[in-house]
Protein backbone atom coordinates (compact mmCIF):
# COMPACT_ATOMS: atom_id res chain seq x y z
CA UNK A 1 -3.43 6.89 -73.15
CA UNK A 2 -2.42 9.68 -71.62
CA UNK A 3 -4.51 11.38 -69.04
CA UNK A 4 -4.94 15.03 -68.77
CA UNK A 5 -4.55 16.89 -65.33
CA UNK A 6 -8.48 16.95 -64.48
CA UNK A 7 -8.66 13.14 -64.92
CA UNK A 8 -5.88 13.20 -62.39
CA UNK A 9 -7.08 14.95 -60.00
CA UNK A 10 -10.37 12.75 -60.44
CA UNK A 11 -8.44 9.79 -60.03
CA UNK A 12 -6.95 11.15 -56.58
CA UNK A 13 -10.25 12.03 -55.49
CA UNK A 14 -11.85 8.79 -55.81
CA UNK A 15 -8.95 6.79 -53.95
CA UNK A 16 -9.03 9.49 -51.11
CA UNK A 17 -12.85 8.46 -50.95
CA UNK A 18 -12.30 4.68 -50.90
CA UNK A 19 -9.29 4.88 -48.86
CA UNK A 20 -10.50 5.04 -44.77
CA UNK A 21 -8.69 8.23 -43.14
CA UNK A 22 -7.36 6.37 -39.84
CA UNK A 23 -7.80 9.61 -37.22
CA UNK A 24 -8.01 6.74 -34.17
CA UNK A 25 -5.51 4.10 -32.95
CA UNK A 26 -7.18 1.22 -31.79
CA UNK A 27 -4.83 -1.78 -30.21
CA UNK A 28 -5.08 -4.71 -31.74
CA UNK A 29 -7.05 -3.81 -34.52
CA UNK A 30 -6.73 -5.18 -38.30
CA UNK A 31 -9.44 -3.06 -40.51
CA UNK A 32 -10.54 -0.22 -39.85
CA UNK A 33 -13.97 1.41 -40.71
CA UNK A 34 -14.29 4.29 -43.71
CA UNK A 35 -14.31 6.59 -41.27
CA UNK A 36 -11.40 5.54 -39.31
CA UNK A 37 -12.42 6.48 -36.25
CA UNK A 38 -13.73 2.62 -35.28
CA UNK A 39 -12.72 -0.93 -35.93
CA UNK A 40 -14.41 -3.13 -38.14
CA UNK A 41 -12.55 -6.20 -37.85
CA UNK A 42 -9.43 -7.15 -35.28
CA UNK A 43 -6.57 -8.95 -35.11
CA UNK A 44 -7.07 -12.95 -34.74
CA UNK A 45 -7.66 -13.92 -30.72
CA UNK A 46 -9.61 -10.32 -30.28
CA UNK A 47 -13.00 -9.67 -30.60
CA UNK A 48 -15.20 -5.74 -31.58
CA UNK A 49 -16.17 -4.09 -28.43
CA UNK A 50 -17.85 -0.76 -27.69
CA UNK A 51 -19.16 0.01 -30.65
CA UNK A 52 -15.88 -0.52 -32.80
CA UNK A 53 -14.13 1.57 -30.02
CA UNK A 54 -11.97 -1.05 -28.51
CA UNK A 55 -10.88 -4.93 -29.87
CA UNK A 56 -10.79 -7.30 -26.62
CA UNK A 57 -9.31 -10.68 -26.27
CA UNK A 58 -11.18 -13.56 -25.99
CA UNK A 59 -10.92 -15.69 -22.36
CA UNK A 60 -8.53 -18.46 -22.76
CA UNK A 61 -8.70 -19.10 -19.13
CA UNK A 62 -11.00 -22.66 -19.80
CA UNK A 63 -8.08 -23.83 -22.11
CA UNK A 64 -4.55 -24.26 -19.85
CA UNK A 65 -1.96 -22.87 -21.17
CA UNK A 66 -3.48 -20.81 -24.15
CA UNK A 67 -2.18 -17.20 -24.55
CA UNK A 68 -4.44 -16.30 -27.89
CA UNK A 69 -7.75 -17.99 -28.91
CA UNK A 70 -10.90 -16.81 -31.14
CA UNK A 71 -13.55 -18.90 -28.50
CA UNK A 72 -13.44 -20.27 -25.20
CA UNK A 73 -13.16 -23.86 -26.91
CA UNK A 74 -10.61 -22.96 -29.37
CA UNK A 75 -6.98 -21.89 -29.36
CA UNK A 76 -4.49 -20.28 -31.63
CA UNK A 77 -1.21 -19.76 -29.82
CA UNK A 78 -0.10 -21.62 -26.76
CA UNK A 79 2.56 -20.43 -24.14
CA UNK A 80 6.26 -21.33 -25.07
CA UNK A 81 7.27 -24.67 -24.55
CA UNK A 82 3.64 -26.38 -25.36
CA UNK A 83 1.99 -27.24 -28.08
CA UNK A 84 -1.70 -27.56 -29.63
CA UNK A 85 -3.42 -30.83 -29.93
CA UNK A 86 -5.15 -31.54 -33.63
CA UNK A 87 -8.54 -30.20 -32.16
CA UNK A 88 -6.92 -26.96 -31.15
CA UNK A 89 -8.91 -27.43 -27.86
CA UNK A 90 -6.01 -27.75 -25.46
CA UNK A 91 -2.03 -27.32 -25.24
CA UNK A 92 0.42 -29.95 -23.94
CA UNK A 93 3.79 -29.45 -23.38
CA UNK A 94 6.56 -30.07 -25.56
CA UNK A 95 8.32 -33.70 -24.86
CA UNK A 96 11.87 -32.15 -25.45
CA UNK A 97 14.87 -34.40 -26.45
CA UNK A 98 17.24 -34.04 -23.74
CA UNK A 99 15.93 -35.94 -20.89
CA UNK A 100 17.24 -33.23 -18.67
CA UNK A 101 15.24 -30.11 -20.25
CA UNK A 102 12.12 -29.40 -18.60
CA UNK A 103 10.91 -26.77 -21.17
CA UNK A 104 12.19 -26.43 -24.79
CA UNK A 105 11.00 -24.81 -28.07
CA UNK A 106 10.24 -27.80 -30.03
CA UNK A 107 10.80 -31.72 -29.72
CA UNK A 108 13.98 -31.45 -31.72
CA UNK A 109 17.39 -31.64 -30.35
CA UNK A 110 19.34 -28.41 -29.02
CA UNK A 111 16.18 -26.53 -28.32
CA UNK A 112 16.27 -26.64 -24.57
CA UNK A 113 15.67 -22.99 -22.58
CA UNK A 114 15.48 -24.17 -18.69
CA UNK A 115 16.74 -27.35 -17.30
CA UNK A 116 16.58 -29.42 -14.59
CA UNK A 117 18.28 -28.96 -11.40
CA UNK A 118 21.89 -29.55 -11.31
CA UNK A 119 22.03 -28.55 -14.88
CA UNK A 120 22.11 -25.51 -17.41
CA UNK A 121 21.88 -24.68 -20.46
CA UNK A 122 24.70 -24.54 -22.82
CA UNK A 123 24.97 -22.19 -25.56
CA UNK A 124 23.71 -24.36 -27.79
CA UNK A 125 20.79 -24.54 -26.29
CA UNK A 126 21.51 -28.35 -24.72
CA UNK A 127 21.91 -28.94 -21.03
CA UNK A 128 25.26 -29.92 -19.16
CA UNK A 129 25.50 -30.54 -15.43
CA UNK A 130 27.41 -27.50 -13.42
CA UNK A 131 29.93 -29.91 -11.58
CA UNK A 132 30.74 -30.60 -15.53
CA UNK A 133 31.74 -26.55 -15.83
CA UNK A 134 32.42 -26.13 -12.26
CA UNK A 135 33.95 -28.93 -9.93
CA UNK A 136 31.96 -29.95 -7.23
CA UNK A 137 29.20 -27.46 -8.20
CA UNK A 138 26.00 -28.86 -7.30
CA UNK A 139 23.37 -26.21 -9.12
CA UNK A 140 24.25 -23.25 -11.06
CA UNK A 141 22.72 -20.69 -12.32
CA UNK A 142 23.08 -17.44 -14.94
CA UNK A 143 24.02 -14.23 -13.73
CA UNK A 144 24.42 -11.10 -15.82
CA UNK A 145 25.24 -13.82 -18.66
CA UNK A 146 27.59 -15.63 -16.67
CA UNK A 147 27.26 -18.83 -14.86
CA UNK A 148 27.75 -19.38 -11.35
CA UNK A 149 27.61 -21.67 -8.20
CA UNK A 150 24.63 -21.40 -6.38
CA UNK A 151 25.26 -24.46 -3.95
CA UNK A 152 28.51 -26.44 -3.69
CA UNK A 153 27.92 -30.53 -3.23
CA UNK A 154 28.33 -31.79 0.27
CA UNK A 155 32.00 -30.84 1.85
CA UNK A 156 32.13 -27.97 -0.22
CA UNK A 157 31.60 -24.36 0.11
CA UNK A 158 31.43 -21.57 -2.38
CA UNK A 159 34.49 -20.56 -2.12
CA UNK A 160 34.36 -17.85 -5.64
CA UNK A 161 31.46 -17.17 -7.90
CA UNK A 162 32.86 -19.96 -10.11
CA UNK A 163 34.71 -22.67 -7.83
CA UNK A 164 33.67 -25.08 -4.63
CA UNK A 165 36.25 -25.63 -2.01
CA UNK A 166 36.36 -28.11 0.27
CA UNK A 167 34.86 -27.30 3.87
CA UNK A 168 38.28 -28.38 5.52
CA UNK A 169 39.89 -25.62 3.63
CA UNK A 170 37.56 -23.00 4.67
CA UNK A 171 37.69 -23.82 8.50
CA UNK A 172 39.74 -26.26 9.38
CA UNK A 173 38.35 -29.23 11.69
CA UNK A 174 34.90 -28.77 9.29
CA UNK A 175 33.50 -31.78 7.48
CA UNK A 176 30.58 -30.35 6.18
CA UNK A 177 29.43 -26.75 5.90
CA UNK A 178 27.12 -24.33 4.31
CA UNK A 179 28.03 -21.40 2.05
CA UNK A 180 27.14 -18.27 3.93
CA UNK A 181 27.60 -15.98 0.87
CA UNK A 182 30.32 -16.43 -1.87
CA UNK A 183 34.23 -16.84 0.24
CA UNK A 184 32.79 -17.67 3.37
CA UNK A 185 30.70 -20.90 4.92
CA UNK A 186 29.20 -21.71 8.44
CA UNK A 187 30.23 -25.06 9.31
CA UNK A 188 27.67 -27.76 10.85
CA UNK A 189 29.32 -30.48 11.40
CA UNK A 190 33.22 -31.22 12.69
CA UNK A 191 35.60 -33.72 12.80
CA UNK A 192 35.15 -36.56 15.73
CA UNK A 193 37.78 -34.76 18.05
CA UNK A 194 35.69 -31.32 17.54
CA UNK A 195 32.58 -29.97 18.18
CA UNK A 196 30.34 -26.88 17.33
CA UNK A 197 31.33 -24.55 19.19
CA UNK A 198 28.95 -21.62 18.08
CA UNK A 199 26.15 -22.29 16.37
CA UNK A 200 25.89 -18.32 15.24
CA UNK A 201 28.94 -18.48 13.81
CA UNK A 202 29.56 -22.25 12.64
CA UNK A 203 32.83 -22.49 14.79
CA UNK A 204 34.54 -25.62 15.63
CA UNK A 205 36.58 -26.32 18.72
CA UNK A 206 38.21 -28.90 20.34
CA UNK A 207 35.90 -31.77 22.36
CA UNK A 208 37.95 -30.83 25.62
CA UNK A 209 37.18 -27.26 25.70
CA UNK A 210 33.46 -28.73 26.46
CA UNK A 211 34.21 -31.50 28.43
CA UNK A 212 37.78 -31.93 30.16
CA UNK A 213 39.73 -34.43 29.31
CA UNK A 214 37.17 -35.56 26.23
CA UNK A 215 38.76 -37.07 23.13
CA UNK A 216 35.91 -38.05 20.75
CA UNK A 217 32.34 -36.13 21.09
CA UNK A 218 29.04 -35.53 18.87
């Protein structure tokens, strides 16, 4: 049946009267009341406050690891990389697949998102060490998207952003050495016919310009 313009307009009155005119934003809130201008009901993890004027989250602090809960005994969400128990009283973390992840998104392979040291993690979200990308790389890191050397195994320097070179090569006479920013190293420790010469600058020289007539010194 057709209705006639008056019914219409009827019609539009009565959802304009059952329909709640929103004139507030409240954060976090899920219903509103008629009037709009107060919460009746909020999101899951927050509670009414002031009156309808505000929704505030419940304290997770007495659960570890809980970032939303609806009581201090009972969670909802935990942070990433942990779990809920059956109870939903307390979140353990995720016991990842690769041995070498320390956190991941579930317990399923290639969900790994921060690895152990002297590792990273691949694209595919496994881990690999760094000396397998980068020779002689000891730990690595991301930077800008890119991975780097951070520290070079022992006898090696960071010699680029992406390669370790061998002390010797850096300064010759150096057995072992310390990066001291990417291209350059301070050395620490010379051959047995050299010593350090300056500690400042990680200079070796020979064992006779100490003591004349020296050979072999420590």
């Amino acid at each position: 049946m057709r209705r006639t313009p008056a019914q219409l307009l009827l019609f539009l009155v009565f959802l304009y009267v059952l329909t709640p005119t929103t004139s507030t934003t409240i954060t976090n809130c899920y219903i509103y009341s008629t009037s709009g201008t107060s919460c009746s009901l909020c999101n899951a993890g927050f509670y009414v406050t002031n009156s309808g004027g505000s929704c505030t989250a419940h304290d997770c602090s007495a659960m570890s690891r809980c970032s939303l809960c609806d009581s201090t005994s009972t969670c909802l969400t935990c942070n990433f990389g942990y779990q809920l128990n059956a109870p939903r009283s307390a979140c353990t973390q995720i016991t990842c697949a690769d041995s070498s992840c320390n956190l991941c998104a579930s317990a399923s392979a290639n969900q790994c998102y921060s690895c152990a040291v002297s590792y990273y993690v691949t694209n595919s979200h496994s881990c690999d060490l760094c000396s397998t990308n980068m020779a002689q790389c000891k730990v690595c890191s991301y930077a800008s998207g890119n991975l780097q050397c951070d520290t070079c195994m022992s006898g090696y320097y960071t010699a680029t952003a992406t390669s370790c070179a061998t002390c010797s090569s850096g300064q010759t006479n150096c057995v072992n050495c310390d990066s001291a920013g990417t291209g350059t190293l301070w050395c620490w420790d010379c051959v047995s016919t050299h010593f350090i010469s300056n500690y400042a600058a990680g200079t070796c020289a020979l064992c006779s310009v100490g003591v004349a007539n020296c050979l072999t010194c420590q």
